[in-house]
Every structure is written in C-alpha cells, then in structure tokens.
C-alpha atoms as a PDB file:
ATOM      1  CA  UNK A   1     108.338 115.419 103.890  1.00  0.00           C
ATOM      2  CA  UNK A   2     109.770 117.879 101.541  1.00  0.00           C
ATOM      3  CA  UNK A   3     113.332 117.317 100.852  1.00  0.00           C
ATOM      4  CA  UNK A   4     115.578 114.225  99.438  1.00  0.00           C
ATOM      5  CA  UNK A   5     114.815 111.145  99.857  1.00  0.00           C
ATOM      6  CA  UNK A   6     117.852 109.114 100.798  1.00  0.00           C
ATOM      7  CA  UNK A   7     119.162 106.411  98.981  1.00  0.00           C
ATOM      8  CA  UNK A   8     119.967 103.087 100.840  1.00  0.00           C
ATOM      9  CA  UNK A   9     123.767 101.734  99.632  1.00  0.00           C
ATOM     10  CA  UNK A  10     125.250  99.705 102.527  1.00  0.00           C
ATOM     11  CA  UNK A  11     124.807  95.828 102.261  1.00  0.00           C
ATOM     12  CA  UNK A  12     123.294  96.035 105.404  1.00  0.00           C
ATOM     13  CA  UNK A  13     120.605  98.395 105.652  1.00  0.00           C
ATOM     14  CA  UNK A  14     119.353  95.637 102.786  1.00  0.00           C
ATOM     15  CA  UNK A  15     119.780  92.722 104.859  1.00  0.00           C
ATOM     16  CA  UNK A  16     118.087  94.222 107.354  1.00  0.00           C
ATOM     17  CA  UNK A  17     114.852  95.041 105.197  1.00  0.00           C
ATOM     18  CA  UNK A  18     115.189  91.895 104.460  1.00  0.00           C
ATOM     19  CA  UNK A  19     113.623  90.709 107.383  1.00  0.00           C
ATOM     20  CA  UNK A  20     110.738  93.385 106.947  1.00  0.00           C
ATOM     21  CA  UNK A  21     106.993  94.113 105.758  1.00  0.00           C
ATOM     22  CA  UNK A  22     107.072  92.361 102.141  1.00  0.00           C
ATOM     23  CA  UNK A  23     104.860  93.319  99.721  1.00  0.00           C
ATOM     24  CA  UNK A  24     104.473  91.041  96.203  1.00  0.00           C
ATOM     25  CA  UNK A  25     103.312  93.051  93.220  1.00  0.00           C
ATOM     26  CA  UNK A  26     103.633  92.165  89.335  1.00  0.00           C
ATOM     27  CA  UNK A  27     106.465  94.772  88.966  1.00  0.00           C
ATOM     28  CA  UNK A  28     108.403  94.745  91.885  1.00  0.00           C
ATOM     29  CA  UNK A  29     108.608  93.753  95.468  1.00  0.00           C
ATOM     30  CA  UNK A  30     108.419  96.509  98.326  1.00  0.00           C
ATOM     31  CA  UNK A  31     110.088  96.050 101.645  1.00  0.00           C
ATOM     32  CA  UNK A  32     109.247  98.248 104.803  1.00  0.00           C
ATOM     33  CA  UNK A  33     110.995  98.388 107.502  1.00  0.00           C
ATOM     34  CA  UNK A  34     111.107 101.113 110.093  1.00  0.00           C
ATOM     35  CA  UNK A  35     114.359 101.875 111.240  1.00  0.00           C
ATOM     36  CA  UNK A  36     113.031 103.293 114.859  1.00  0.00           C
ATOM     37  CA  UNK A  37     115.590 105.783 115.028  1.00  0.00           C
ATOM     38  CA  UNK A  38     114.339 109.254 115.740  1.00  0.00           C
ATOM     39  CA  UNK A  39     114.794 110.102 112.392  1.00  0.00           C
ATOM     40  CA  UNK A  40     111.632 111.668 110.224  1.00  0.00           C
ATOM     41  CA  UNK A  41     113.683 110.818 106.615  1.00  0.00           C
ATOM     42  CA  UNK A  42     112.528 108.393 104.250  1.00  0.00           C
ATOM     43  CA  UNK A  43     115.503 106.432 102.989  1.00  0.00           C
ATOM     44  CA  UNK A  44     115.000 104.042  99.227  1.00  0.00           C
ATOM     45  CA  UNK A  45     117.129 101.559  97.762  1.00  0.00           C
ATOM     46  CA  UNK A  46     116.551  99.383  94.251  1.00  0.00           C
ATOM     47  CA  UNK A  47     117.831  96.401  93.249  1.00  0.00           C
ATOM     48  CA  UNK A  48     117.666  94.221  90.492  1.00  0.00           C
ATOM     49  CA  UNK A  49     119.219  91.375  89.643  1.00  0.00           C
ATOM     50  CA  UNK A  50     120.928  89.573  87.148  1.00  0.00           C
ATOM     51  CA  UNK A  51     117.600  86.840  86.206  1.00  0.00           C
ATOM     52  CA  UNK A  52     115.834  89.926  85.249  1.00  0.00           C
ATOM     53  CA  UNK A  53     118.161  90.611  82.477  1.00  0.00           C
ATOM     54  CA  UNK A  54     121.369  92.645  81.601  1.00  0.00           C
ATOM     55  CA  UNK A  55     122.756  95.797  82.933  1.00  0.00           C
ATOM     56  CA  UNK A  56     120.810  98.114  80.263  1.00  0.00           C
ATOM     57  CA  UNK A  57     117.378  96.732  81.565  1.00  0.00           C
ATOM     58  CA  UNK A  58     118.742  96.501  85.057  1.00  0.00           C
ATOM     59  CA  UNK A  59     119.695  99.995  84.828  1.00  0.00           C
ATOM     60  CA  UNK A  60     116.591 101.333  83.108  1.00  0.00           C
ATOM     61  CA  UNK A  61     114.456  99.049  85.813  1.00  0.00           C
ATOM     62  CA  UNK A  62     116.131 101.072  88.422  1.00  0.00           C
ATOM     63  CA  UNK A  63     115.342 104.442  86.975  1.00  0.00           C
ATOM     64  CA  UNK A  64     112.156 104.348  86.700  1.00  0.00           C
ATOM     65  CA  UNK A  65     112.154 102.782  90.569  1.00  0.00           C
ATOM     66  CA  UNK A  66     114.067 106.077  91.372  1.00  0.00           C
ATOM     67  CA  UNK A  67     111.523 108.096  89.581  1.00  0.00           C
ATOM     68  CA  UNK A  68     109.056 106.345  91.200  1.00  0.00           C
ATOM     69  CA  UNK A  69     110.171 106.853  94.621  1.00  0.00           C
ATOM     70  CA  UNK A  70     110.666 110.479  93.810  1.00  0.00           C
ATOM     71  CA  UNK A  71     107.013 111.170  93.074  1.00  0.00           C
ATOM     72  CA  UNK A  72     105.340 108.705  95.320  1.00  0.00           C
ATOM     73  CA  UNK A  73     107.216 108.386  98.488  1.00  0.00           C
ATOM     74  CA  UNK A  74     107.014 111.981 100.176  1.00  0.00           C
ATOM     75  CA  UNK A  75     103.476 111.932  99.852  1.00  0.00           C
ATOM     76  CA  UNK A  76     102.565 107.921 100.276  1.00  0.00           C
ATOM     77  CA  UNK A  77     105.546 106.834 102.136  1.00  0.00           C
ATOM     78  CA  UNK A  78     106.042 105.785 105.740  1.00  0.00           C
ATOM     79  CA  UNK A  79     108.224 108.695 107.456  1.00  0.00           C
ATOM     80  CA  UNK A  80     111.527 107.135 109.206  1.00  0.00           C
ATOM     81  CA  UNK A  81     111.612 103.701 107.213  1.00  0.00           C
ATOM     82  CA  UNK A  82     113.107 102.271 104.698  1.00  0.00           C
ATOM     83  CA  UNK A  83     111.582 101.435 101.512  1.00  0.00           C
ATOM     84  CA  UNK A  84     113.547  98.588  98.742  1.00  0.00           C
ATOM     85  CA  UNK A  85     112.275  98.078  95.433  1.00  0.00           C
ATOM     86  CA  UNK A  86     112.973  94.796  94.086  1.00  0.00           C
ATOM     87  CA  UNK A  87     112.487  94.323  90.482  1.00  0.00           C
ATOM     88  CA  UNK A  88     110.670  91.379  88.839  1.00  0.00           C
ATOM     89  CA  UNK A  89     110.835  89.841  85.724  1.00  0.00           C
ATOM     90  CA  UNK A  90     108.387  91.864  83.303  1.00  0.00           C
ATOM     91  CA  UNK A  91     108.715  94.654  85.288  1.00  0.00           C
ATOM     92  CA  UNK A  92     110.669  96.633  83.281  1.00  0.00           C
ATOM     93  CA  UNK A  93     107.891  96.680  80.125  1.00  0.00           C
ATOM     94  CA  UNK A  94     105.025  97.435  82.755  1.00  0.00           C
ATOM     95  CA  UNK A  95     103.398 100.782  81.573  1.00  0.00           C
ATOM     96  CA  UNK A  96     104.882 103.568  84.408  1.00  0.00           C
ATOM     97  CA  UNK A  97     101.639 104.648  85.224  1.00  0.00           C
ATOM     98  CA  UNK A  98     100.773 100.778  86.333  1.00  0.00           C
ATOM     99  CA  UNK A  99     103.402 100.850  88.331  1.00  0.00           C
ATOM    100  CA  UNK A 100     102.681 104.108  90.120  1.00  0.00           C
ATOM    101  CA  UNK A 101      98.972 102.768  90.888  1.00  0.00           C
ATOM    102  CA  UNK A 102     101.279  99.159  92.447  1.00  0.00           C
ATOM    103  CA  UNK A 103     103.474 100.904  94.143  1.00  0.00           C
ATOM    104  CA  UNK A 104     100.644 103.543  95.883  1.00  0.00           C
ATOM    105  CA  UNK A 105      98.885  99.702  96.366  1.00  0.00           C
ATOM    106  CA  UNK A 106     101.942  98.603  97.552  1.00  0.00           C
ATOM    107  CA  UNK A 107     102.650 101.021 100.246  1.00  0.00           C
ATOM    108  CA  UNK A 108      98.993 101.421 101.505  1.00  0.00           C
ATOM    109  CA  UNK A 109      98.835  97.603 102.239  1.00  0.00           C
ATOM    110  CA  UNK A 110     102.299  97.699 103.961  1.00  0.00           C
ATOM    111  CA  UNK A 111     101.134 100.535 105.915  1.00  0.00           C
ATOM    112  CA  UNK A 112      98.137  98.086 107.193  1.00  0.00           C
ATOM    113  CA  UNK A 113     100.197  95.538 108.241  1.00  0.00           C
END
C-alpha cells in the first residue's frame, strides 16, 4: 500500500482489537484484527502504559512504535486491519533493529493464524 497509514484514536477501535490475533514478543505485544470493511487501509495504534514507566519513556516507546509501523507495515502488514502495539517493560532499551526483526516475526505469525 503506498500512502499513510492511519492511526487508531477512538477507545473503541482498541477494545475491539482487543478481542483479536495476539501476538507476545519481548518488546511489545501486536494485535490483529481485520476490520472486514471493504477498506484496503492499514490503520496502527500504540499504547503504553503507565507500569512501563513515565511519560518521557512512554512517549519515546511510542515513537519508535510509529517509526516502526512506518517502515514495516506497508510492506509486512495485513491490508484492511488493524494493527496495536502494546509496549512492554524493557521494551523501550531493546536495540531498534531487534525490534524491527519482532515485529516482521510478529506479523508473519499473526498472518498464520
């Protein structure tokens, strides 16, 4: 997909991964969910919460989720689902290239399931 990739910010679109494809890394966990609406876009959202630490390393966690999404999602993501990063304690020190390899890891074994 070239283009944007849209960023998740209602309450609900989060509840509703919620109840989707889970996948546990060391970093971060990945939710898919399709949305099965006839849309092609890829939609992300990040959160991190409070356990993980204040809002400087909550802030710079989600960053580098955004940047990750940004380079890995148009070419490893699932077209028309969602896609939530969940921070996890630790995750924020985790070399950026790690995380790239996770979150390719990630999405190839939510794609299986």
């Amino acid at each position: 997909m070239a283009g944007r990739i849209e960023t998740i910010r209602l309450r609900r679109d989060f509840l509703a991964a919620n109840k989707a494809r889970r996948v546990v890394m060391p970093g971060f966990i990945l939710l898919l969910r399709p949305r099965g609406d006839d849309s092609p876009a890829m939609r992300a959202g990040y959160t991190v919460t409070k356990k993980i630490g204040g809002a400087v390393v909550r802030n710079r966690m989600k960053r580098r989720f955004r940047e990750l999404a940004r380079a890995m999602l148009p070419e490893h993501g699932e077209p028309g689902a969602d896609h939530i990063l969940i921070g996890r304690d630790g995750g924020v020190e985790r070399d950026f290239a790690t995380l790239t390899g996770e979150l390719r890891t990630a999405l190839a074994k939510a794609r299986r399931r």
